[in-house]
Protein backbone atom coordinates (compact mmCIF):
# COMPACT_ATOMS: atom_id res chain seq x y z
CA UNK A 1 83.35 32.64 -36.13
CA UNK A 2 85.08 29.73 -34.33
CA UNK A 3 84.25 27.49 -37.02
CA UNK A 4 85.49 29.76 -39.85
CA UNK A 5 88.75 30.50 -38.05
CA UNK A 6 89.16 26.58 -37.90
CA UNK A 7 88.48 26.33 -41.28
CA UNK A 8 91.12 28.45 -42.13
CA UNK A 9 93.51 26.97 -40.07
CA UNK A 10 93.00 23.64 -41.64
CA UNK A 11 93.18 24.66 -44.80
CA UNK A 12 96.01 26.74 -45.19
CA UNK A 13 97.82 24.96 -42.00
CA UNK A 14 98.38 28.55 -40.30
CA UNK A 15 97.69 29.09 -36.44
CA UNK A 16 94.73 30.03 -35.17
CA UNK A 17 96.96 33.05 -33.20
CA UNK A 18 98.23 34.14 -36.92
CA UNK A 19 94.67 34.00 -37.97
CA UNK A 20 93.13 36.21 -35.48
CA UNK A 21 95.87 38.47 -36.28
CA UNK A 22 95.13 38.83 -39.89
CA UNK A 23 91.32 38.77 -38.97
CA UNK A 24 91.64 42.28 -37.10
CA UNK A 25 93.71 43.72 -39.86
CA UNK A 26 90.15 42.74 -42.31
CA UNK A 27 87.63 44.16 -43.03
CA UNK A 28 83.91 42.97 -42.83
CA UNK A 29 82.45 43.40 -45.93
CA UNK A 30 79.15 41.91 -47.47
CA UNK A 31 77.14 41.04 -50.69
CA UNK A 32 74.17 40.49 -52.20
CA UNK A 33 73.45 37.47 -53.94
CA UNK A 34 74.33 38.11 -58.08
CA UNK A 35 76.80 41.25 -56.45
CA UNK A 36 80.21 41.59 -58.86
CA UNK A 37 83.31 41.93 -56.57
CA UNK A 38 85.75 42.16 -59.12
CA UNK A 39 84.63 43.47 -62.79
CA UNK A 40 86.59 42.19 -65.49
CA UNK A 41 88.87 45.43 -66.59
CA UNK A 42 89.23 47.54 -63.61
CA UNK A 43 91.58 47.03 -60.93
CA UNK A 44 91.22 45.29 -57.31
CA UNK A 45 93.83 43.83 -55.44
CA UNK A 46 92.00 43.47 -52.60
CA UNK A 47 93.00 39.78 -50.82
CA UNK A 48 88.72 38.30 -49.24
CA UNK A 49 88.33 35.06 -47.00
CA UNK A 50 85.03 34.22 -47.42
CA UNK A 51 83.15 33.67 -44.00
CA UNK A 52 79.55 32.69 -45.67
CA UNK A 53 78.44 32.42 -49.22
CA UNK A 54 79.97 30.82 -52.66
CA UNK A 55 81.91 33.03 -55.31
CA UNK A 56 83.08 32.28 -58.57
CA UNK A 57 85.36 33.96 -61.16
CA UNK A 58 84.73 33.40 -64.74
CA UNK A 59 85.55 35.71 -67.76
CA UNK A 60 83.72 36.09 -71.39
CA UNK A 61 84.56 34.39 -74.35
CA UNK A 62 82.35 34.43 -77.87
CA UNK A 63 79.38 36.00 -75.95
CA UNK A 64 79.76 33.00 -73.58
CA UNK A 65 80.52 32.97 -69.70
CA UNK A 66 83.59 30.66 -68.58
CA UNK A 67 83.59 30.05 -64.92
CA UNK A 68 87.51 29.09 -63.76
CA UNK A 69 86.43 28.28 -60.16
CA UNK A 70 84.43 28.58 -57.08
CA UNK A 71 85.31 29.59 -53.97
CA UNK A 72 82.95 28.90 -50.39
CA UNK A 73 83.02 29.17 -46.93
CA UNK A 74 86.44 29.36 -45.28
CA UNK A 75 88.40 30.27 -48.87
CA UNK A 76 91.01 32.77 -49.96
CA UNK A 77 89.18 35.01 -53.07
CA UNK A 78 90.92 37.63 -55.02
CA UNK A 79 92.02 38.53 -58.86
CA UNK A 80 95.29 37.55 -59.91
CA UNK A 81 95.64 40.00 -61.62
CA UNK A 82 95.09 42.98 -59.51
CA UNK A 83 96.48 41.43 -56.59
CA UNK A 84 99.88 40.43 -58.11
CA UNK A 85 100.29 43.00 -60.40
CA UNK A 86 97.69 46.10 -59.03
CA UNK A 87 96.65 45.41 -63.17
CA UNK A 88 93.30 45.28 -64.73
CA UNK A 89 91.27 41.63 -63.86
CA UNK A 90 90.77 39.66 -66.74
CA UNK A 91 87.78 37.87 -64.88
CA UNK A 92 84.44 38.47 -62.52
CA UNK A 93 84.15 37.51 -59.23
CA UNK A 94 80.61 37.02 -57.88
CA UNK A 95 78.72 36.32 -55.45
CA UNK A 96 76.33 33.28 -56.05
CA UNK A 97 74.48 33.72 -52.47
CA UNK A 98 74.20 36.56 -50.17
CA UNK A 99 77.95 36.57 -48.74
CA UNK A 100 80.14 38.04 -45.85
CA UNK A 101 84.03 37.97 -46.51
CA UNK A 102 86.73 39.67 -44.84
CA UNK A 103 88.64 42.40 -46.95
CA UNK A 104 91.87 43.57 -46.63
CA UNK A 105 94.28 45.82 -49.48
CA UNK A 106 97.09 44.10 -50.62
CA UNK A 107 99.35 46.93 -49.39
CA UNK A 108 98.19 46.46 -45.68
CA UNK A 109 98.45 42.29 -46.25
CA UNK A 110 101.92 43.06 -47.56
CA UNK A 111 103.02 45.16 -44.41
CA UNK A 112 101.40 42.70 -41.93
CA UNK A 113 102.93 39.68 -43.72
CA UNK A 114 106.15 41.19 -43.32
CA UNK A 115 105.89 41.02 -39.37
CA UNK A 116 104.69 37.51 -39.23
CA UNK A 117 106.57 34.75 -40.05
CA UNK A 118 103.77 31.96 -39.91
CA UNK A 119 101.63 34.91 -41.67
CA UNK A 120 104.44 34.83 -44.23
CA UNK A 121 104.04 31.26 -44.95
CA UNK A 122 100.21 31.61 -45.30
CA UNK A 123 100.68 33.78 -48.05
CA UNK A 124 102.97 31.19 -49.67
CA UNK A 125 100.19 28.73 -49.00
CA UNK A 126 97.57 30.98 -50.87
CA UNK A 127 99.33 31.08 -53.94
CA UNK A 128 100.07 27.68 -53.80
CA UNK A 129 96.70 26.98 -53.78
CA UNK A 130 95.53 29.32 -56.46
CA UNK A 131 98.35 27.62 -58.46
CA UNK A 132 97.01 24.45 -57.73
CA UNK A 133 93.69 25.32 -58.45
CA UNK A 134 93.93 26.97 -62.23
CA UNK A 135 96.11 24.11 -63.31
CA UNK A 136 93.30 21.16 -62.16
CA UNK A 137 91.34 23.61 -64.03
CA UNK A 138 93.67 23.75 -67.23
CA UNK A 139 94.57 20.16 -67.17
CA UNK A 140 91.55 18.06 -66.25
CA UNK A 141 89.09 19.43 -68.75
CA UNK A 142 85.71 17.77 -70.05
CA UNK A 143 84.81 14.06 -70.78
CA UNK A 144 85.42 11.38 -69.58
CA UNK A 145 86.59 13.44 -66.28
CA UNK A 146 83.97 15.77 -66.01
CA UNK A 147 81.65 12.77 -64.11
CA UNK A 148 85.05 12.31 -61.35
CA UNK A 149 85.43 16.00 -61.35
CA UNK A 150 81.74 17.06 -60.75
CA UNK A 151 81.89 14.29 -58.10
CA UNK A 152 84.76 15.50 -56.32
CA UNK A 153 83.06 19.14 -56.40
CA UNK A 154 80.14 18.44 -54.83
CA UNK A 155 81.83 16.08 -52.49
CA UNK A 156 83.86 19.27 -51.26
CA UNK A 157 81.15 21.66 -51.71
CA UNK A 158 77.71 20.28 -51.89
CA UNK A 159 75.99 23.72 -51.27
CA UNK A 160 77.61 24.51 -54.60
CA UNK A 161 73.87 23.03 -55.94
CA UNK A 162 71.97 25.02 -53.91
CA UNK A 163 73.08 28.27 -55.56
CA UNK A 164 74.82 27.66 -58.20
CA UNK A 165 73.07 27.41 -61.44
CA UNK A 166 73.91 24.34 -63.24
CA UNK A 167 74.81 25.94 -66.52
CA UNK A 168 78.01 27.70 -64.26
CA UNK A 169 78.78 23.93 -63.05
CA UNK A 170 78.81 22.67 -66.32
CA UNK A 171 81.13 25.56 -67.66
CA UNK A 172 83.69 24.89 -64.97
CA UNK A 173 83.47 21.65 -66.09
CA UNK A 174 84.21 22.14 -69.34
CA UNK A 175 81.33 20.10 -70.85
CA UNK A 176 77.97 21.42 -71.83
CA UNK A 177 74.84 22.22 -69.85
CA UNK A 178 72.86 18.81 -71.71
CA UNK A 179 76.48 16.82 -71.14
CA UNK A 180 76.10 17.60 -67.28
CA UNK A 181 72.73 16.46 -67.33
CA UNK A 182 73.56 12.82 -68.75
CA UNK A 183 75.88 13.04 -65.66
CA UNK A 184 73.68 14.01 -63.05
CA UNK A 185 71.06 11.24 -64.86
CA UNK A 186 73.35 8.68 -64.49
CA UNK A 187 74.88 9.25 -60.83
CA UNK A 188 70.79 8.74 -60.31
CA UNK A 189 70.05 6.00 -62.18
CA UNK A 190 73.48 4.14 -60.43
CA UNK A 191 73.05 5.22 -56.87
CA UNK A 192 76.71 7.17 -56.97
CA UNK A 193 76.46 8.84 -53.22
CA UNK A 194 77.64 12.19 -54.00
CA UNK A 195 78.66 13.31 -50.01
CA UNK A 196 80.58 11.03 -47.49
């Protein structure tokens, strides 16, 4: 737990006091590996910090899944959607590994970042990071990035290959499944070290 709450602070540059005190407002909650914890067209605006396990959040498109990111140990999780606007997701969010978050309703987040100025300013610093997030997303999309920009994701998550199927890498990456292959054979072939 020490670890996660460190991660947190780090992250999101919040106090390990204001992080307790969100952390006993939440929830424990868990899932199984393959588990949907948002569907795409009902409503959750439920705020999760994951404490174990790797999410991601993609939507359909001609038959086809998208994934729009991936979330792991120590990360803020929720839909847009429902958490902004208590509407109807326009994405999935699953669980790629047997996970444990921490859950807590957007009303009660609202009423306990209301009595908390550094909590205050870590909900700034969540949507901030969404933002941030969906517009590397948008902007950096397929070749010749997608070899700097699956480096930099497994640099920053390496378990992502340990339970994430590659075909969900290579969708985030905006390239297809043979495309990410040619990567992956050529980071071998060139000795590219892919973790610090």
């Amino acid at each position: 737990m020490e670890t996660f709450i460190k991660k947190l602070c780090s992250r999101y540059k919040v106090s390990e006091a204001d992080v307790q005190s969100l952390l006993d407002c939440m929830e424990e909650v868990h899932f199984k590996k393959r588990e949907l914890i948002v569907r795409e067209g009902t409503k959750n605006s439920n705020l999760y910090f994951i404490r174990n396990g790797i999410w991601r959040a993609y939507y359909h498109k001609d038959g086809e899944e998208t994934t729009i990111w991936f979330a792991s140990d120590g990360e803020a999780a929720f839909s847009v959607w429902g958490y902004v606007d208590n509407a109807y997701s326009l994405v999935n969010i699953q669980a790629m590994c047997d996970s444990v978050a921490y859950c807590i309703s957007r009303a009660a987040l609202n009423q306990l970042l209301s009595s908390s100025i550094g909590l205050a300013n870590l909900g700034l610093r969540l949507m901030d990071h969404q933002f941030l997030q969906q517009e590397n997303w948008l902007i950096n999309p397929g070749s010749p990035r997608a070899k700097e920009r699956y480096l930099n994701l497994i640099k920053e998550t390496p378990e992502l290959l340990q339970y994430v199927p590659l075909k969900h890498i290579a969708s985030y990456l905006w390239i297809t499944p043979q495309s990410l292959s040619r990567i992956r054979a050529e980071i071998v072939t060139n000795n590219i070290v892919m973790t610090d």
